[in-house]
PDB file of N, CA and C in Angstrom:
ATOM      1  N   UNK A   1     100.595 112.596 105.024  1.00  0.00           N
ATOM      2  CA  UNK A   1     101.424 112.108 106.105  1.00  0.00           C
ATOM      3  C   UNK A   1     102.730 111.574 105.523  1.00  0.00           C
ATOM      4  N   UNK A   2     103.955 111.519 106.133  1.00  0.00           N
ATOM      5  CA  UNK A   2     104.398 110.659 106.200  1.00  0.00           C
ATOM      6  C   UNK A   2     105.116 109.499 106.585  1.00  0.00           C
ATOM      7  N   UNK A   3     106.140 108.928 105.265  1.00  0.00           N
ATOM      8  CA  UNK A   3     105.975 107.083 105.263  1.00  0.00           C
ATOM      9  C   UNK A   3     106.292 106.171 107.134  1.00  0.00           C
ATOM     10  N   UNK A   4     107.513 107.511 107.488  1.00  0.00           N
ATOM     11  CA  UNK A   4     107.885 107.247 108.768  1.00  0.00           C
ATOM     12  C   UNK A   4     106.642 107.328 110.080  1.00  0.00           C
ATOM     13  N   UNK A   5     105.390 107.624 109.338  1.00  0.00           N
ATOM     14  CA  UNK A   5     104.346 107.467 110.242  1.00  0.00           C
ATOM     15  C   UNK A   5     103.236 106.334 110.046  1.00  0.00           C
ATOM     16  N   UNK A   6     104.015 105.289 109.154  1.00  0.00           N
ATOM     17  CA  UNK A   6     102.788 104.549 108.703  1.00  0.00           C
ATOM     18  C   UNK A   6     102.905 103.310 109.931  1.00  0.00           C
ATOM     19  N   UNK A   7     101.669 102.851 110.271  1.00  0.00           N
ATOM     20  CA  UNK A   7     102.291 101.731 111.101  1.00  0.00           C
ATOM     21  C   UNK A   7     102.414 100.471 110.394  1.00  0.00           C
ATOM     22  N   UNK A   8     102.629  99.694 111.444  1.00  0.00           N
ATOM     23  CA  UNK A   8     102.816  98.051 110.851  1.00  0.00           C
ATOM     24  C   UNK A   8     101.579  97.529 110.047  1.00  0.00           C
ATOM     25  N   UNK A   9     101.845  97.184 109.298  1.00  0.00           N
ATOM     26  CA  UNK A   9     100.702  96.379 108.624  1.00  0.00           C
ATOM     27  C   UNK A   9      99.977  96.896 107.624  1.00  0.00           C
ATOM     28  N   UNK A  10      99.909  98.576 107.638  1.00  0.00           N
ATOM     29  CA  UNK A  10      99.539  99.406 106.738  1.00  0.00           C
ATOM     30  C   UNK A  10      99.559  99.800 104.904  1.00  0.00           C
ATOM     31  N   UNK A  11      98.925  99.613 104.266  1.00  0.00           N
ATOM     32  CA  UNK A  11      98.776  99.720 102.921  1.00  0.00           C
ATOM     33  C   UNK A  11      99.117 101.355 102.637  1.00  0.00           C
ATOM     34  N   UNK A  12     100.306 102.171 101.897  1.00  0.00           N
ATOM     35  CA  UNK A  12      99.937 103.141 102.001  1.00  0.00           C
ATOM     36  C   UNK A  12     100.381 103.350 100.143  1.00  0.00           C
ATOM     37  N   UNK A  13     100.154 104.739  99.592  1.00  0.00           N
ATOM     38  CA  UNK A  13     100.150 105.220  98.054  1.00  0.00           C
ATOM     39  C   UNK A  13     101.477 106.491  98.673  1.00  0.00           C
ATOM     40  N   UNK A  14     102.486 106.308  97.617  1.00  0.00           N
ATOM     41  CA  UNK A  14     103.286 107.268  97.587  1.00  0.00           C
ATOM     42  C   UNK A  14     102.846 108.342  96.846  1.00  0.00           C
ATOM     43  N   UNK A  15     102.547 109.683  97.288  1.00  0.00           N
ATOM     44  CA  UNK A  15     102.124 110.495  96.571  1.00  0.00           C
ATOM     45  C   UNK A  15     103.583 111.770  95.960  1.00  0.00           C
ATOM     46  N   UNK A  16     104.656 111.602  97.126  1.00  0.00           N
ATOM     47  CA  UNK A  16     105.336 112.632  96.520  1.00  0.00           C
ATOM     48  C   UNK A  16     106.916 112.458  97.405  1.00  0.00           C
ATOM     49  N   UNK A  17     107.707 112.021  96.633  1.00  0.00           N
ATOM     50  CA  UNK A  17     109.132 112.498  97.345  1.00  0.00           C
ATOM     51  C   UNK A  17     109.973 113.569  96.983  1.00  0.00           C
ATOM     52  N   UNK A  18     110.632 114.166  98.279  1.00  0.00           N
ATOM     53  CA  UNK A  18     111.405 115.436  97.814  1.00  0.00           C
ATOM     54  C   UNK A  18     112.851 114.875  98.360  1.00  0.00           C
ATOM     55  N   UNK A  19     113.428 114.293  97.549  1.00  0.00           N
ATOM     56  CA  UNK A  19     114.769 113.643  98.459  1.00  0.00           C
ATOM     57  C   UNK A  19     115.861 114.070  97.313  1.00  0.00           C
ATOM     58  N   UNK A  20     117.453 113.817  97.748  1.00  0.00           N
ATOM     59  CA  UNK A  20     118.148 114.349  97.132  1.00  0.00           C
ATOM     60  C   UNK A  20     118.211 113.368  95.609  1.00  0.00           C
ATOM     61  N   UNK A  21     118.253 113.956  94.565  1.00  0.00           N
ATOM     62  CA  UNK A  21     118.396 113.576  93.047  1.00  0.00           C
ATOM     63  C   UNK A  21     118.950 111.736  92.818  1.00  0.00           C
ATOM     64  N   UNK A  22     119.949 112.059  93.137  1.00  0.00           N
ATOM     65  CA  UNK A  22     120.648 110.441  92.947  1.00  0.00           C
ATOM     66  C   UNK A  22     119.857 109.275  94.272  1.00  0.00           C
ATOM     67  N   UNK A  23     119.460 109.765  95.213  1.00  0.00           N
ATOM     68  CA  UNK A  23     118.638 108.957  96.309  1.00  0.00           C
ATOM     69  C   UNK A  23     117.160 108.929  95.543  1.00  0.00           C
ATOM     70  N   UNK A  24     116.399 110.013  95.012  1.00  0.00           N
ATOM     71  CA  UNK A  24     115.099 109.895  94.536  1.00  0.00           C
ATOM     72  C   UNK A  24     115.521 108.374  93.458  1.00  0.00           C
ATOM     73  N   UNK A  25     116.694 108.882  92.083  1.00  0.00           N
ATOM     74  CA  UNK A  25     116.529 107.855  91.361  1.00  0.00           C
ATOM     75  C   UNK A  25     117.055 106.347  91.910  1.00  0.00           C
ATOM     76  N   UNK A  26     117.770 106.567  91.933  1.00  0.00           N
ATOM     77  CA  UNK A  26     118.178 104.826  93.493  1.00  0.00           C
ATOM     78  C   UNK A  26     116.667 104.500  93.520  1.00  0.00           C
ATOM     79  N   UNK A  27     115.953 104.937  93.987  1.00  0.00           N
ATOM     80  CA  UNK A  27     114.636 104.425  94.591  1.00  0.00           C
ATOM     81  C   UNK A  27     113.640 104.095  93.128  1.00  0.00           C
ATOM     82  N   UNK A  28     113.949 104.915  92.598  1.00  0.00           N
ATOM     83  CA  UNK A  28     112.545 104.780  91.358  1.00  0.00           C
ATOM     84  C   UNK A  28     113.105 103.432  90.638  1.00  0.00           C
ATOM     85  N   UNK A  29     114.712 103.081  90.366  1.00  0.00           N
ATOM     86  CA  UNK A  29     115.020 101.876  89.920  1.00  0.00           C
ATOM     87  C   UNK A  29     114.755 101.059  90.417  1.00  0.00           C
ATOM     88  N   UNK A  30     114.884 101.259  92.183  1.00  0.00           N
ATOM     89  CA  UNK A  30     114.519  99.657  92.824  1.00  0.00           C
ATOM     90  C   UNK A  30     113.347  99.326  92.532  1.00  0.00           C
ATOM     91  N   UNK A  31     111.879 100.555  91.786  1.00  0.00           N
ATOM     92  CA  UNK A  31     110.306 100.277  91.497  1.00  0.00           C
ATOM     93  C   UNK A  31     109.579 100.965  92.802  1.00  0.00           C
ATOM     94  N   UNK A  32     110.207 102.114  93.666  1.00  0.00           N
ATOM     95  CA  UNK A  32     109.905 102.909  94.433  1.00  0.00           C
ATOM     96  C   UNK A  32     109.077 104.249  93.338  1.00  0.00           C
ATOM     97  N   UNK A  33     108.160 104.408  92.925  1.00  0.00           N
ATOM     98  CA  UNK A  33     107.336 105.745  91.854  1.00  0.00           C
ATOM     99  C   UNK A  33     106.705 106.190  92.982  1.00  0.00           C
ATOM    100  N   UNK A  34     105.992 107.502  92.500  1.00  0.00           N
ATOM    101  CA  UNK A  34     104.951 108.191  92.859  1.00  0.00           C
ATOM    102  C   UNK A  34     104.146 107.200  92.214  1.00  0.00           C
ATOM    103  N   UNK A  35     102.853 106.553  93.073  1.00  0.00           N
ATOM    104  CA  UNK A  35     101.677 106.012  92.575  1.00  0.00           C
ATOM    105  C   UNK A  35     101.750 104.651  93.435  1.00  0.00           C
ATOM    106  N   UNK A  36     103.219 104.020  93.758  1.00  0.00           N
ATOM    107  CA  UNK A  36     103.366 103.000  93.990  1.00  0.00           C
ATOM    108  C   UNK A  36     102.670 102.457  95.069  1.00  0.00           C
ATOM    109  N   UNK A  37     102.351 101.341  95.866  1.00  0.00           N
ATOM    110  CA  UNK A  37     102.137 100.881  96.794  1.00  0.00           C
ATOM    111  C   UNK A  37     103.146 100.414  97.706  1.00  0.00           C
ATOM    112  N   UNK A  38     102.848 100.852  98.880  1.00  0.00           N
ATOM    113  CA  UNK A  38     103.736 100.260  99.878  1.00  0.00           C
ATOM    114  C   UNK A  38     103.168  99.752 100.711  1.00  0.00           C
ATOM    115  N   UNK A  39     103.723  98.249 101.622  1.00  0.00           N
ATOM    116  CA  UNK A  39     103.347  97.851 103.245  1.00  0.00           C
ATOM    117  C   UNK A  39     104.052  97.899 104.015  1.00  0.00           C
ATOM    118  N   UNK A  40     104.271  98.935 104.991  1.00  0.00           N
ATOM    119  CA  UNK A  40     105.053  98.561 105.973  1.00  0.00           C
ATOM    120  C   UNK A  40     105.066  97.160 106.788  1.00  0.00           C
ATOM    121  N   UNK A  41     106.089  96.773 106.809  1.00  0.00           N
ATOM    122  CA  UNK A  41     106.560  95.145 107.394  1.00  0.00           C
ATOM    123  C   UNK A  41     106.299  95.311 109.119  1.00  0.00           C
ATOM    124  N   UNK A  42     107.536  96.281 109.109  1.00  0.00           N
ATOM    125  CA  UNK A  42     108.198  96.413 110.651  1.00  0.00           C
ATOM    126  C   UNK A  42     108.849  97.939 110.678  1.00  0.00           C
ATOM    127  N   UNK A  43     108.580  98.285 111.933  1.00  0.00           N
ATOM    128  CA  UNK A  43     109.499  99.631 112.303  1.00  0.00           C
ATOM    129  C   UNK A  43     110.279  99.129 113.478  1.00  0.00           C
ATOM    130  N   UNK A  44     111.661 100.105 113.018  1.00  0.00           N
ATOM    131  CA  UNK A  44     112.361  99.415 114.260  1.00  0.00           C
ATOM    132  C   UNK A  44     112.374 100.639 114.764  1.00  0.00           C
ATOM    133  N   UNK A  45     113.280 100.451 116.118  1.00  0.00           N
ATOM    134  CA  UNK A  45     113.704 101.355 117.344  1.00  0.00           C
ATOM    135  C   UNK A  45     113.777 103.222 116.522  1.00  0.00           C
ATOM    136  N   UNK A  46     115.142 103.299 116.081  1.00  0.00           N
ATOM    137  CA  UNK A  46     115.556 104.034 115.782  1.00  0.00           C
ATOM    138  C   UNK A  46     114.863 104.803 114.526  1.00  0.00           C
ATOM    139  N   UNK A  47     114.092 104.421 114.072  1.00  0.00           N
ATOM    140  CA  UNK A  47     113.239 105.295 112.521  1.00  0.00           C
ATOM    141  C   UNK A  47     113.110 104.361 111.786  1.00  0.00           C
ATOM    142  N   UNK A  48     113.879 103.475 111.168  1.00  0.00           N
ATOM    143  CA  UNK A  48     114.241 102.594 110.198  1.00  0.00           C
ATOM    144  C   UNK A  48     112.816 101.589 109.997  1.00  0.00           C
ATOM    145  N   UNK A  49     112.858 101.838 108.840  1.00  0.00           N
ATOM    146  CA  UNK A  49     111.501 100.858 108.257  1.00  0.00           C
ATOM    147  C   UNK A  49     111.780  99.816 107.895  1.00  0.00           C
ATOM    148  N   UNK A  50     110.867  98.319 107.660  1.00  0.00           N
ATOM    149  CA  UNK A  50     111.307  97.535 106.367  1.00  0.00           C
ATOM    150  C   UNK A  50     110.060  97.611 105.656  1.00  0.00           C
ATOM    151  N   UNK A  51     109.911  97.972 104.383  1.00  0.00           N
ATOM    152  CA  UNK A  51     108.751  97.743 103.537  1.00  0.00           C
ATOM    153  C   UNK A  51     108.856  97.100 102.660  1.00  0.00           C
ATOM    154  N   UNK A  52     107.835  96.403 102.016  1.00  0.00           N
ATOM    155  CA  UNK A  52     107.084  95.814 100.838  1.00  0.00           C
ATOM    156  C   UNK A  52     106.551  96.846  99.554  1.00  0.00           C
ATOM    157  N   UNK A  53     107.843  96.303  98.372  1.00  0.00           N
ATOM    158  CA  UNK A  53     107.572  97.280  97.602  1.00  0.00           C
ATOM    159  C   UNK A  53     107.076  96.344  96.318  1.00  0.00           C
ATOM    160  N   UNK A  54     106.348  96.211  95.487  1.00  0.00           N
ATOM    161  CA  UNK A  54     105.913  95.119  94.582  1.00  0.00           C
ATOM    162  C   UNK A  54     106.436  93.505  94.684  1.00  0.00           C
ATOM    163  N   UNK A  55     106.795  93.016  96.037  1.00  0.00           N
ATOM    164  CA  UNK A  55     107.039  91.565  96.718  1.00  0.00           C
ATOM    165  C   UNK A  55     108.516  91.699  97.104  1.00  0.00           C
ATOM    166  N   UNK A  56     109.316  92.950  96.884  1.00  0.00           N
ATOM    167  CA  UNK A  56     110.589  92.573  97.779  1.00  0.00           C
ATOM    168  C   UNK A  56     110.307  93.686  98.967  1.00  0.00           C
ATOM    169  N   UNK A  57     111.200  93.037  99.583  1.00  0.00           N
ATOM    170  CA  UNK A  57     111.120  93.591 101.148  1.00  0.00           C
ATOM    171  C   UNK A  57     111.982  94.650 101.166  1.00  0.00           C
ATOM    172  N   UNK A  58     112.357  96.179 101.502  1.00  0.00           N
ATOM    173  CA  UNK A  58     113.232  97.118 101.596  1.00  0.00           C
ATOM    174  C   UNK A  58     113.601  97.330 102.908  1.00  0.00           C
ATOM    175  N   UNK A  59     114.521  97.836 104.057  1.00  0.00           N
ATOM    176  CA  UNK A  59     115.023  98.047 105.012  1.00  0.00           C
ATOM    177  C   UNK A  59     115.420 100.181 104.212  1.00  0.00           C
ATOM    178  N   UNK A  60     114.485 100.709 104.818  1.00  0.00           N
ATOM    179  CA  UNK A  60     114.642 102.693 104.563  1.00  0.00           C
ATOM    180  C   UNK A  60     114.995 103.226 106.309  1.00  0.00           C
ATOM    181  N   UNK A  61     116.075 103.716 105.883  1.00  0.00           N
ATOM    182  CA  UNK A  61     116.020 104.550 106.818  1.00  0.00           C
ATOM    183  C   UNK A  61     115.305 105.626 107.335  1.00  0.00           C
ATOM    184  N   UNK A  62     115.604 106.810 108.384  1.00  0.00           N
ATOM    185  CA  UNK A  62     114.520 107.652 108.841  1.00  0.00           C
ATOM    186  C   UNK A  62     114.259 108.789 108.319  1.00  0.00           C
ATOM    187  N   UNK A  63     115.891 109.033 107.230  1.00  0.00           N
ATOM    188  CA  UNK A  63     115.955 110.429 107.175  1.00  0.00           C
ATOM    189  C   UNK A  63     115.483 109.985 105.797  1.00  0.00           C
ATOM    190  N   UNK A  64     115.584 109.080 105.339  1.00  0.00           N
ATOM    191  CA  UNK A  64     114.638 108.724 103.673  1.00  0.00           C
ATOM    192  C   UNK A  64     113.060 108.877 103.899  1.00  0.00           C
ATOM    193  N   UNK A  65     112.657 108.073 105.077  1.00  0.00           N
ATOM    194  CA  UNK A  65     111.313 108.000 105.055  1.00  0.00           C
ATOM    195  C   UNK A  65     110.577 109.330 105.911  1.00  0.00           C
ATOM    196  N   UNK A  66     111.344 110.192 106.031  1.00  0.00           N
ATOM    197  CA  UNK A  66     110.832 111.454 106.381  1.00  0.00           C
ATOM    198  C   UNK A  66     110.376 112.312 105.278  1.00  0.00           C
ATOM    199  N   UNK A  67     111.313 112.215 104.063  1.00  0.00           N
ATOM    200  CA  UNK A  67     111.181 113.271 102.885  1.00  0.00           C
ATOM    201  C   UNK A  67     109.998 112.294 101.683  1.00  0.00           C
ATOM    202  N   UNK A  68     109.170 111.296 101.862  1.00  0.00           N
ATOM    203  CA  UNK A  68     108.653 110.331 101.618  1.00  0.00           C
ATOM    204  C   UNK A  68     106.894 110.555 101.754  1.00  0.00           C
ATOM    205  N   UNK A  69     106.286 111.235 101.273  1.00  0.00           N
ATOM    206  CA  UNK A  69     104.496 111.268 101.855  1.00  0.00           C
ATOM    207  C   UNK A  69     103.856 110.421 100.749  1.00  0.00           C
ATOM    208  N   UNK A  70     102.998 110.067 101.738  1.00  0.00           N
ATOM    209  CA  UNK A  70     101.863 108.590 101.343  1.00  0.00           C
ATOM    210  C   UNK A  70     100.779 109.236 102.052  1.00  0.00           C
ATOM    211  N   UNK A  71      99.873 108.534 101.686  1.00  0.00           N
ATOM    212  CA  UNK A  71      98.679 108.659 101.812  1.00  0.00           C
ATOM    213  C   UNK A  71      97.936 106.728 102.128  1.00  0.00           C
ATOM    214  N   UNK A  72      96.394 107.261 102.806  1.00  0.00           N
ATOM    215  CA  UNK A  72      96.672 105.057 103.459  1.00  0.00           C
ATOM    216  C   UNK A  72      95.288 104.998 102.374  1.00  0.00           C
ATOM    217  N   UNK A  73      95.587 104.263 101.956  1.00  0.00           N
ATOM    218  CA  UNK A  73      94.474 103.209 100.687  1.00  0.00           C
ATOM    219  C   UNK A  73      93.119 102.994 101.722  1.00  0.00           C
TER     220      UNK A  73
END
């Protein structure tokens, strides 16, 4: 599945992103990996997530968390 389908409150495992090169690495610096854990916080209106990525909070947009599959723990 994916991340843009996880709901609130949800524990999920990033298994695989296909996003553009400089956006994949952006993410792997902030501590975004394949393997990682995520919680979704909140979804808002429009797509936009905020998640919990090893204790900081992220705000992803829709067209990020579309190219984004997890799997739920």
């Amino acid at each position: 599945m994916k991340l843009y389908e996880g709901k609130k409150g949800s524990t999920l495992k990033i298994v695989r992103m296909e996003l553009p090169v400089q956006t994949e690495r952006r993410l792997e610096v902030l501590g975004m990996l394949e393997g990682t854990r995520v919680t979704v916080v909140n979804r808002k209106k429009k797509g936009a997530m905020i998640v919990n990525i090893r204790g900081t909070r992220f705000a992803i947009g829709q067209c990020i968390t579309e190219c984004i599959e997890v799997e739920e723990l």
